[in-house]
PDB file of N, CA and C in Angstrom:
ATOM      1  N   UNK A   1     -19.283  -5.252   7.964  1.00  0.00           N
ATOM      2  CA  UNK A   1     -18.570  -5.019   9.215  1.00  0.00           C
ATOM      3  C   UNK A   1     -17.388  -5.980   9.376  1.00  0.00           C
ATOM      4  N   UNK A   2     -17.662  -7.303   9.057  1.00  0.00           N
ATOM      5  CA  UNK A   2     -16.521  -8.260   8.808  1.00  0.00           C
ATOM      6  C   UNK A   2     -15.491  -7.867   8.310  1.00  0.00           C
ATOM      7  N   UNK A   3     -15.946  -7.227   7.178  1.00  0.00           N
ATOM      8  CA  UNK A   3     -14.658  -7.126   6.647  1.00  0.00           C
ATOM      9  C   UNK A   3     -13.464  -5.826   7.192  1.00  0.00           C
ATOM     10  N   UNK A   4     -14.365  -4.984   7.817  1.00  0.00           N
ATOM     11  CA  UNK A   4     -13.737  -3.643   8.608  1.00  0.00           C
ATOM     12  C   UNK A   4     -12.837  -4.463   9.382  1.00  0.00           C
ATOM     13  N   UNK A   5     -13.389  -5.332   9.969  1.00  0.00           N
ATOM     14  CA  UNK A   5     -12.277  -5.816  11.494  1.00  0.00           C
ATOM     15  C   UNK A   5     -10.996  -6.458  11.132  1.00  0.00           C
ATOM     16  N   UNK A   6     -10.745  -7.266   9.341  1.00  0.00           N
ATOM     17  CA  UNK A   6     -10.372  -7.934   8.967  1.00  0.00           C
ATOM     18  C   UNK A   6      -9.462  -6.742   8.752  1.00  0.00           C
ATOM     19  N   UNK A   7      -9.710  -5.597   7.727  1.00  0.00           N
ATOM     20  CA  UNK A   7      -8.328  -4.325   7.573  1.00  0.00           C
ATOM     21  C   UNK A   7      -7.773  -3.945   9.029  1.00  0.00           C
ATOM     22  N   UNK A   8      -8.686  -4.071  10.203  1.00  0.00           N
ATOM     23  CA  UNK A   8      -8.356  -3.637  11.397  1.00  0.00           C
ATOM     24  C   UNK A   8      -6.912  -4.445  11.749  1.00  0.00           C
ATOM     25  N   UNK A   9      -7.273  -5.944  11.707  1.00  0.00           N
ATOM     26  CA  UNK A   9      -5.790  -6.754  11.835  1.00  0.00           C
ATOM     27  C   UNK A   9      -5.281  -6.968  11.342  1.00  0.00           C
ATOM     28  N   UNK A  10      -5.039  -6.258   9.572  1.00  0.00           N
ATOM     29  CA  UNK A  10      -4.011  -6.041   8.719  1.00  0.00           C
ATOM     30  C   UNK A  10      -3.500  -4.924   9.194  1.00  0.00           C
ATOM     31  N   UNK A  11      -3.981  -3.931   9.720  1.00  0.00           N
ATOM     32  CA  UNK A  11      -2.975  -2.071  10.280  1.00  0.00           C
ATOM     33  C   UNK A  11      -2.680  -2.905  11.124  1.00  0.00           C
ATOM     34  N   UNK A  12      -2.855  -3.690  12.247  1.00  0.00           N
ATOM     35  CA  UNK A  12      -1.773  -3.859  13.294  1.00  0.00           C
ATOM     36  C   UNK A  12      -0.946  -4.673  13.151  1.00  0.00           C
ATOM     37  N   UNK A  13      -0.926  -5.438  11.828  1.00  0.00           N
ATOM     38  CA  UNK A  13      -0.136  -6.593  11.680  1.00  0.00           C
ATOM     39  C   UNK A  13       1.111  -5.766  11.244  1.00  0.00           C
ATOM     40  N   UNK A  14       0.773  -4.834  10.217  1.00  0.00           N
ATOM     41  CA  UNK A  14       1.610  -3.740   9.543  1.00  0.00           C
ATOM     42  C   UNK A  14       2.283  -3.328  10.659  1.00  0.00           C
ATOM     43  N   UNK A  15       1.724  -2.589  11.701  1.00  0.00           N
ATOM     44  CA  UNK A  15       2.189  -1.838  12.529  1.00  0.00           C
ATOM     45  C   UNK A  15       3.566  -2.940  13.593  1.00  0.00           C
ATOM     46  N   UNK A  16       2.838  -3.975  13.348  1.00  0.00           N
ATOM     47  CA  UNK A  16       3.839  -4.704  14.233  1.00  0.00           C
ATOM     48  C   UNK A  16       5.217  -5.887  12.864  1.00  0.00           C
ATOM     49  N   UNK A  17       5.065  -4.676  12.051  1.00  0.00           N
ATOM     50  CA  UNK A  17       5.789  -5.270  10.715  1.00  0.00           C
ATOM     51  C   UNK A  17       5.859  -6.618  10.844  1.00  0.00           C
ATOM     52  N   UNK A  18       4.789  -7.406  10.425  1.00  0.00           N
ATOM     53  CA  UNK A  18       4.507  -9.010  10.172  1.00  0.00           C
ATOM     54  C   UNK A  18       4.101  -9.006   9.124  1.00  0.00           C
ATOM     55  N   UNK A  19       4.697  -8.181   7.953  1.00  0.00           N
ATOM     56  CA  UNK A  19       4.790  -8.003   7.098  1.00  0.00           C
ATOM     57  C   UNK A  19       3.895  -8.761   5.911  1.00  0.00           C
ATOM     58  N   UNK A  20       4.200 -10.062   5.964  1.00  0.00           N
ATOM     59  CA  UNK A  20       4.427 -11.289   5.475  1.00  0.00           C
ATOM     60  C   UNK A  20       2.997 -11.813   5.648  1.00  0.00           C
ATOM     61  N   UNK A  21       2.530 -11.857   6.958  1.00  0.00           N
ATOM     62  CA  UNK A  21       1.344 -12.082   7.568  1.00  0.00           C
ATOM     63  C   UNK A  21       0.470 -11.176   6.789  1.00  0.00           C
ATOM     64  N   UNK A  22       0.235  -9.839   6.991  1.00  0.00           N
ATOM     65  CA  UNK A  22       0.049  -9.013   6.437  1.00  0.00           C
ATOM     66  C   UNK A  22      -0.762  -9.079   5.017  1.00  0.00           C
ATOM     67  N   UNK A  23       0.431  -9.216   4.186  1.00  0.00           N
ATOM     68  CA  UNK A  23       0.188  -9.270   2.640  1.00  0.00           C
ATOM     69  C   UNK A  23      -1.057 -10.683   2.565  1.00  0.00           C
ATOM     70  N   UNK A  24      -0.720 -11.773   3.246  1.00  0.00           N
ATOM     71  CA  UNK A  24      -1.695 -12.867   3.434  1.00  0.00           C
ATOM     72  C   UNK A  24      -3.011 -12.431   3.101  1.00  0.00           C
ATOM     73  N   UNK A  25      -3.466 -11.605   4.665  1.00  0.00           N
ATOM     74  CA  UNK A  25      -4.799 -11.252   4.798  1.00  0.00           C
ATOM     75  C   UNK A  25      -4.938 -10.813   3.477  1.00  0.00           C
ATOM     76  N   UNK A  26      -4.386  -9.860   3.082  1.00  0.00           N
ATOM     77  CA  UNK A  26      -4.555  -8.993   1.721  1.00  0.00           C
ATOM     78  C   UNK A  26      -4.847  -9.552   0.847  1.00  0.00           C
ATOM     79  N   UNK A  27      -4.484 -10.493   0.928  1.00  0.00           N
ATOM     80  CA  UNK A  27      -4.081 -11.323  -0.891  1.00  0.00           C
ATOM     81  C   UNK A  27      -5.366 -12.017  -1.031  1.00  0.00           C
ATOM     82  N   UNK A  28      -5.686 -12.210   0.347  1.00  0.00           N
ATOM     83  CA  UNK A  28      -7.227 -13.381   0.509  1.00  0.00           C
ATOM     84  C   UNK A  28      -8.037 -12.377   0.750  1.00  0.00           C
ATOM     85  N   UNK A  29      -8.826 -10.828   0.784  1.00  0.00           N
ATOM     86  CA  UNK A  29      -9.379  -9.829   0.763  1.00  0.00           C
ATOM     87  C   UNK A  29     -10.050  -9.491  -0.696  1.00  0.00           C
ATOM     88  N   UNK A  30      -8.417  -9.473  -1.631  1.00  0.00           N
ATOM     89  CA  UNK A  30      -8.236  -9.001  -2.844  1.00  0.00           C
ATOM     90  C   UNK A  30      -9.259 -10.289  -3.667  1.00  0.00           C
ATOM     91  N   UNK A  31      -8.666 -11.355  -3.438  1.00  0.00           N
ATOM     92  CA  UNK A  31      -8.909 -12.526  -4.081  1.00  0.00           C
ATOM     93  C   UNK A  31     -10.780 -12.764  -4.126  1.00  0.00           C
ATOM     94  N   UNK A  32     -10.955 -12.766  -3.132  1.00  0.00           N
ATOM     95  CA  UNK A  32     -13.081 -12.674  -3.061  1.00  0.00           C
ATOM     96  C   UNK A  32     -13.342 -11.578  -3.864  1.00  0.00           C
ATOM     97  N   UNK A  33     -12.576 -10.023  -4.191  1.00  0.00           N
ATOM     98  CA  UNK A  33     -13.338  -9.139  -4.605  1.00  0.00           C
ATOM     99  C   UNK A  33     -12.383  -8.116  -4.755  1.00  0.00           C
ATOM    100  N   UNK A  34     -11.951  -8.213  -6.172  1.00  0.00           N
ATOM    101  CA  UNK A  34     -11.104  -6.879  -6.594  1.00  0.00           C
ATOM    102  C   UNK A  34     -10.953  -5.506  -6.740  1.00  0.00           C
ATOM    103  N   UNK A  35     -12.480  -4.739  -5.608  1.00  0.00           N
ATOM    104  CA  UNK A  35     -12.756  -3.844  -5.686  1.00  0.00           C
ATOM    105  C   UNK A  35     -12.830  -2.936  -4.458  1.00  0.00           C
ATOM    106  N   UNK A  36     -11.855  -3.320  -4.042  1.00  0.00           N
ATOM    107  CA  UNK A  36     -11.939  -2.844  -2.708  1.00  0.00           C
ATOM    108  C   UNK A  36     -10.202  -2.063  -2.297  1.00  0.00           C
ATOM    109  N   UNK A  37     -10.446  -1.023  -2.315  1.00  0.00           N
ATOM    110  CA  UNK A  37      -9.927   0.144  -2.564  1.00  0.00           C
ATOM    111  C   UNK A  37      -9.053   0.290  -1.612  1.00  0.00           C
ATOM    112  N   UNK A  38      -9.586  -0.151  -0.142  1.00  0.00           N
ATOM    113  CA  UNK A  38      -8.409  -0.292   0.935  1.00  0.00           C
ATOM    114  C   UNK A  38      -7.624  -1.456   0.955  1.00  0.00           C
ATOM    115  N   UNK A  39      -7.872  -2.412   0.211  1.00  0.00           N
ATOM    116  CA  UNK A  39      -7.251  -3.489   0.271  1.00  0.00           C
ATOM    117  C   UNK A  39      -6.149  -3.045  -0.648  1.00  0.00           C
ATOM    118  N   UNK A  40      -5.957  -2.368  -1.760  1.00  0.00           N
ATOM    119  CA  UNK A  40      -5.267  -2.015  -2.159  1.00  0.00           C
ATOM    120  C   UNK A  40      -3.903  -1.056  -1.653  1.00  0.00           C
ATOM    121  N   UNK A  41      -4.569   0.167  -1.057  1.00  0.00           N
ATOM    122  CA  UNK A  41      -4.294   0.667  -0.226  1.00  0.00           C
ATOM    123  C   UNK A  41      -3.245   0.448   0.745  1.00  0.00           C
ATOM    124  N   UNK A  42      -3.606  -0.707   1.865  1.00  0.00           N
ATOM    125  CA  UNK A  42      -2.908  -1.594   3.037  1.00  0.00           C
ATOM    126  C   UNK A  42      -1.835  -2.130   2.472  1.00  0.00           C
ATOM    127  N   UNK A  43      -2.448  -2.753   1.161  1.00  0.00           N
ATOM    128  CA  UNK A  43      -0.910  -3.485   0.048  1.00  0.00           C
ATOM    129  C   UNK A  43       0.311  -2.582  -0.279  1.00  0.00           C
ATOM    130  N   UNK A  44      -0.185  -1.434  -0.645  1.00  0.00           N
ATOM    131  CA  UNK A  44       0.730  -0.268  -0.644  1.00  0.00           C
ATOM    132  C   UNK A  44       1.386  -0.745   0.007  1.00  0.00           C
ATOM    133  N   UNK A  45       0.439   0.257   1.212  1.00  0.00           N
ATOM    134  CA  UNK A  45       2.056   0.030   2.630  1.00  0.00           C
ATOM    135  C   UNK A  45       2.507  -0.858   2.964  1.00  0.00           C
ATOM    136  N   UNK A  46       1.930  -2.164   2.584  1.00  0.00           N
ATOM    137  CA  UNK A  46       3.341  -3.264   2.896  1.00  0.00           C
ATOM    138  C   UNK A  46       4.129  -2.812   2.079  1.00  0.00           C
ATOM    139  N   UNK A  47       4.303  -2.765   0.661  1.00  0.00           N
ATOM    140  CA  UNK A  47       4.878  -3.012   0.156  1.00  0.00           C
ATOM    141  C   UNK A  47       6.071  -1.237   0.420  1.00  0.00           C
ATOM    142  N   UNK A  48       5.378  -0.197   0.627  1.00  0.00           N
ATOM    143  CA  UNK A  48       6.294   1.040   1.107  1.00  0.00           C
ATOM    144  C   UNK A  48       6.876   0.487   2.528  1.00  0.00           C
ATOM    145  N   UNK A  49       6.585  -0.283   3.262  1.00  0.00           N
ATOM    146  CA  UNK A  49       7.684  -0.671   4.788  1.00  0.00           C
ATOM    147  C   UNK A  49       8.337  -1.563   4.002  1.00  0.00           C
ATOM    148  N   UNK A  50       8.525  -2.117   3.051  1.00  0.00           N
ATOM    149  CA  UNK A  50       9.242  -2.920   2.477  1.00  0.00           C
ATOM    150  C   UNK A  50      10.518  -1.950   2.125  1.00  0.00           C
ATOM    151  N   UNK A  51      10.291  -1.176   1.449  1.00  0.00           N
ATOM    152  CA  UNK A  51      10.939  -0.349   0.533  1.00  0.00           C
ATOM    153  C   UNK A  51      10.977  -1.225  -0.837  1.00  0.00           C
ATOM    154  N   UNK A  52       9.612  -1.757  -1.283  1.00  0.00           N
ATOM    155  CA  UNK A  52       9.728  -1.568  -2.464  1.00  0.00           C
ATOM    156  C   UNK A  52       8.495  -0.515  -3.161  1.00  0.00           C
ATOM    157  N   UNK A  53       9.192   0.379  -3.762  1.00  0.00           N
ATOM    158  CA  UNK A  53       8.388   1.637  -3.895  1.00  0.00           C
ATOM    159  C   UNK A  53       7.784   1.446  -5.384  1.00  0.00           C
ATOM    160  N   UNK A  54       8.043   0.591  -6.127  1.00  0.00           N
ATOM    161  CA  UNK A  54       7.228   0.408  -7.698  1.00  0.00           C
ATOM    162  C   UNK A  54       5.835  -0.418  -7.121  1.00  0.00           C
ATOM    163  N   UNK A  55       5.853  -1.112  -6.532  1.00  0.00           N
ATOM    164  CA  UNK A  55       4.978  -2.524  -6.219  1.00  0.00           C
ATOM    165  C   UNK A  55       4.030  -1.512  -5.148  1.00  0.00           C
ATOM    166  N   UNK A  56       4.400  -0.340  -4.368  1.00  0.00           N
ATOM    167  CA  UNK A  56       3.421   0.732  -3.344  1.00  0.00           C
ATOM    168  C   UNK A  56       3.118   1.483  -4.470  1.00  0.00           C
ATOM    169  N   UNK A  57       3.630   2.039  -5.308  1.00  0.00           N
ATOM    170  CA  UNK A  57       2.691   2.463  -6.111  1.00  0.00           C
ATOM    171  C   UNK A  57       1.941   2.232  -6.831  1.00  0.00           C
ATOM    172  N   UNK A  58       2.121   1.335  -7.132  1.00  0.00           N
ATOM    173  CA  UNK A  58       1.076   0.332  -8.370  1.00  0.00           C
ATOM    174  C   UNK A  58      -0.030  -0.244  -7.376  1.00  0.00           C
ATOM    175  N   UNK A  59      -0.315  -0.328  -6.124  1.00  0.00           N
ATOM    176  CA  UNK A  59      -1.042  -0.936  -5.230  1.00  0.00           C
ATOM    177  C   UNK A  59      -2.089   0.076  -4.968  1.00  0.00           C
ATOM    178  N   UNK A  60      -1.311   1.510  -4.713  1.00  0.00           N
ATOM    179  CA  UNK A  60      -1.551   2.766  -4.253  1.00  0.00           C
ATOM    180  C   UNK A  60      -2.769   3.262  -6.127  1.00  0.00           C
ATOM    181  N   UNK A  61      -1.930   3.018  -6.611  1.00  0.00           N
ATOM    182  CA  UNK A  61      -2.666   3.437  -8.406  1.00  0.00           C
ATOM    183  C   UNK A  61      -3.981   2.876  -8.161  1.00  0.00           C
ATOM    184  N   UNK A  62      -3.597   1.463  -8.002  1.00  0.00           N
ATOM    185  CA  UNK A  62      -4.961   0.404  -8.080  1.00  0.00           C
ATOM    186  C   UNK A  62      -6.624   0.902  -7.327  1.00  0.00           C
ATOM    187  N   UNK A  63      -5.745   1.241  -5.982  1.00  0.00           N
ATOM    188  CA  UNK A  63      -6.723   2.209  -5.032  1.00  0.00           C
ATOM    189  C   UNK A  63      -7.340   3.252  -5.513  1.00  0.00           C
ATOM    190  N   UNK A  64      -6.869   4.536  -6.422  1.00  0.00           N
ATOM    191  CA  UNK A  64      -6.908   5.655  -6.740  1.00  0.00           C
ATOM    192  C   UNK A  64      -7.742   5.072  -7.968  1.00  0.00           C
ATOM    193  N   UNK A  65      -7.823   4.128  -8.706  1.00  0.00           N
ATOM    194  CA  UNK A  65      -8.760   3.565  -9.945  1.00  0.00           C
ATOM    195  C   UNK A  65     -10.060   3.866  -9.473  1.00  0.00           C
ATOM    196  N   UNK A  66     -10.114   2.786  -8.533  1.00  0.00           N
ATOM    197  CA  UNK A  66     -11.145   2.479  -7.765  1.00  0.00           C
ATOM    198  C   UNK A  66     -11.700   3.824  -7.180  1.00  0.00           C
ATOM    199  N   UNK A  67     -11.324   4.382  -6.220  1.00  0.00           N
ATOM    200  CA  UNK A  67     -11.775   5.640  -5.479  1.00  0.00           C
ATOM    201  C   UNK A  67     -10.643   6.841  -5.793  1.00  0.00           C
ATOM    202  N   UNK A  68     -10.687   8.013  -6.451  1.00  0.00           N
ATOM    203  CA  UNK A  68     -10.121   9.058  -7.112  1.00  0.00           C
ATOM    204  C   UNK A  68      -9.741   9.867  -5.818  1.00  0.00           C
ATOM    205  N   UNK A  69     -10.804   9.742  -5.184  1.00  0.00           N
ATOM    206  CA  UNK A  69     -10.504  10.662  -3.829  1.00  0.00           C
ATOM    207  C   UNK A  69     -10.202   9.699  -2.450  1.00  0.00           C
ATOM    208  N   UNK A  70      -9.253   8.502  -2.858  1.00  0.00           N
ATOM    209  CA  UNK A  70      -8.743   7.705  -1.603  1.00  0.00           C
ATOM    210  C   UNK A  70      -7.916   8.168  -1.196  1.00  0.00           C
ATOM    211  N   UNK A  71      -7.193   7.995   0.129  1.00  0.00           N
ATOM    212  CA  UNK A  71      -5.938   8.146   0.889  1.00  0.00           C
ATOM    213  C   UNK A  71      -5.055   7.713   0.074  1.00  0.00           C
ATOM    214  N   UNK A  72      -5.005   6.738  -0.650  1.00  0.00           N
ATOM    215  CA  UNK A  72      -3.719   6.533  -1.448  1.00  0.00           C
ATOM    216  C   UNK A  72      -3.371   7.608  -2.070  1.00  0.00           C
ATOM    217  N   UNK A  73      -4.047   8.882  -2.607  1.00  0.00           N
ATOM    218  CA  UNK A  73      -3.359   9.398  -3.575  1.00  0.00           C
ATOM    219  C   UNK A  73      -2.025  10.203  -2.514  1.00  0.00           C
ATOM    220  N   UNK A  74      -2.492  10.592  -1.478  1.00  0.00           N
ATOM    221  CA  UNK A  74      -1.380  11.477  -0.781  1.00  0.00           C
ATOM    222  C   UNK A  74       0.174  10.527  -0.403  1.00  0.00           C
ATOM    223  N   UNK A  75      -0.411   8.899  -0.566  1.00  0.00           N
ATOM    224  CA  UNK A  75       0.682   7.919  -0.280  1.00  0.00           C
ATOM    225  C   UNK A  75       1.102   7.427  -1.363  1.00  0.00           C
ATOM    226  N   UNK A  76       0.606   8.000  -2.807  1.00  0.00           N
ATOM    227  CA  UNK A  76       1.348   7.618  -3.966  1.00  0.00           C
ATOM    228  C   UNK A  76       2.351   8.726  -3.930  1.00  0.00           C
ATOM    229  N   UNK A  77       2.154   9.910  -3.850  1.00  0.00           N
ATOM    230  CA  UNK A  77       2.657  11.189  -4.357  1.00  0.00           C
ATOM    231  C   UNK A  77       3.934  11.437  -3.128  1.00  0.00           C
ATOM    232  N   UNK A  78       3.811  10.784  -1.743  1.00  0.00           N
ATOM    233  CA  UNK A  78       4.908  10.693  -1.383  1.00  0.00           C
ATOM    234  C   UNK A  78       6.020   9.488  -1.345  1.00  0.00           C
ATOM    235  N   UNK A  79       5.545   8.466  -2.126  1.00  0.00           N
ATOM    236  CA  UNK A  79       6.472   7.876  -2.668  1.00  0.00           C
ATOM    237  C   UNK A  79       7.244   8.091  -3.939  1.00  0.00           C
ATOM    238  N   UNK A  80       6.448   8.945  -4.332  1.00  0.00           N
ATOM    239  CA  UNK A  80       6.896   9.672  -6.111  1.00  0.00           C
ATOM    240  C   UNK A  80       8.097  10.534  -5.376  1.00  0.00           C
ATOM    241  N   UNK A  81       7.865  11.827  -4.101  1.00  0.00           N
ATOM    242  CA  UNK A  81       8.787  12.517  -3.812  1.00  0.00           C
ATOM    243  C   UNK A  81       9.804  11.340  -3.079  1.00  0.00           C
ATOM    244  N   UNK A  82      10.033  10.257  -2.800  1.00  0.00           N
ATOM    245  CA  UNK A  82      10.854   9.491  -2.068  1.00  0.00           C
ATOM    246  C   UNK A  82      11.368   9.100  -2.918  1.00  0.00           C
ATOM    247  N   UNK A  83      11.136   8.631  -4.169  1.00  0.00           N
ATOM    248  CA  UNK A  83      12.101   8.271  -5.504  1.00  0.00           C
ATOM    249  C   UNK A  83      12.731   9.193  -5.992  1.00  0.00           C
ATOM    250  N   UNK A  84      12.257  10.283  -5.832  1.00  0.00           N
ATOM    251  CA  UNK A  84      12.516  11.612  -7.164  1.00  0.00           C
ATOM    252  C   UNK A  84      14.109  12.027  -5.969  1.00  0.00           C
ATOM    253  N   UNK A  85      13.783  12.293  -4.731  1.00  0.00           N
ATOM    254  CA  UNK A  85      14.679  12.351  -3.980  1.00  0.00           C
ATOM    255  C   UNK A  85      15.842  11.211  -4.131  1.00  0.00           C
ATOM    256  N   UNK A  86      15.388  10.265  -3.946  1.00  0.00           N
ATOM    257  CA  UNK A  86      16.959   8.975  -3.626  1.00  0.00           C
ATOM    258  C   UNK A  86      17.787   9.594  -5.360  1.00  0.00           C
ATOM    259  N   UNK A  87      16.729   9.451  -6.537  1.00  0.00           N
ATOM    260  CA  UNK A  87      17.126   9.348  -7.332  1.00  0.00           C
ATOM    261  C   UNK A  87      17.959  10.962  -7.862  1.00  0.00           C
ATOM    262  N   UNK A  88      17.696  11.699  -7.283  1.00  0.00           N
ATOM    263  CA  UNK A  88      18.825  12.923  -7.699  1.00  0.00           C
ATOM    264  C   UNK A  88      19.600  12.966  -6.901  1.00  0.00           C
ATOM    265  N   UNK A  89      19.389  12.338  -5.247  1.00  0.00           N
ATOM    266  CA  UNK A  89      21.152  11.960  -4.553  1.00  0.00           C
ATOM    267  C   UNK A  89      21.909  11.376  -5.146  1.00  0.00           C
ATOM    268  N   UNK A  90      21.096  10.287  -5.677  1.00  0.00           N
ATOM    269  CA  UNK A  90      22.744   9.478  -6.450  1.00  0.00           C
ATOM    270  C   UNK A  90      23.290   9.602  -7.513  1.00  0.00           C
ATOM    271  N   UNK A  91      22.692  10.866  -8.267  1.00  0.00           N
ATOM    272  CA  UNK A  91      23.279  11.683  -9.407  1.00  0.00           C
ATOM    273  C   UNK A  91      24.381  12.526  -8.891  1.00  0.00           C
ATOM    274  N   UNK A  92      24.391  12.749  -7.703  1.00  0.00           N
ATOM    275  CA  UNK A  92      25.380  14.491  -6.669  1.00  0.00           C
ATOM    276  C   UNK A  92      26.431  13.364  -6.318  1.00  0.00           C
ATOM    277  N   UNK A  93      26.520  11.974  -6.443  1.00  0.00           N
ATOM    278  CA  UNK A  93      28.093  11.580  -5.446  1.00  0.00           C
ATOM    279  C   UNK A  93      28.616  11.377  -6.660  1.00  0.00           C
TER     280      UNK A  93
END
């Protein structure tokens, strides 16, 4: 249950982009126990409000290792369409 409340004030930390703060909790989540699928997950989305989209997917992958049928996969696959997009705009100018 601890640890539920602990992702609880990583989404609002996210939500209140404290970005920074954020990744913290995460990093000290990850660090006790590398198997934990939302921790991965949450890392994503820092790292997608970041806009860095290699480092959300590889976070997002990590998740999808772990659990095949996590939420990450629908938040990998729209960062795949968010690259695939930027990256054929800047082929058209």
């Amino acid at each position: 249950m601890e640890l539920e409340i602990k992702y609880e004030r990583i989404r609002a930390l996210i939500n209140e982009e404290k970005l920074d703060e954020a990744m913290q909790g995460i990093d000290e989540i990850i660090a006790k126990n590398t198997n934990q699928e939302m921790a991965y997950y949450l890392k994503g989305n820092i790292y997608r409000k970041k806009q860095d989209w290699q480092n959300a997917i590889n976070n997002y992958s990590a998740a999808i290792e772990i659990n095949p049928s996590s939420v990450a996969v629908g938040a990998k696959d729209m960062c795949i369409e968010i690259l695939n997009f930027f990256n054929t705009d800047m082929y058209n100018h």
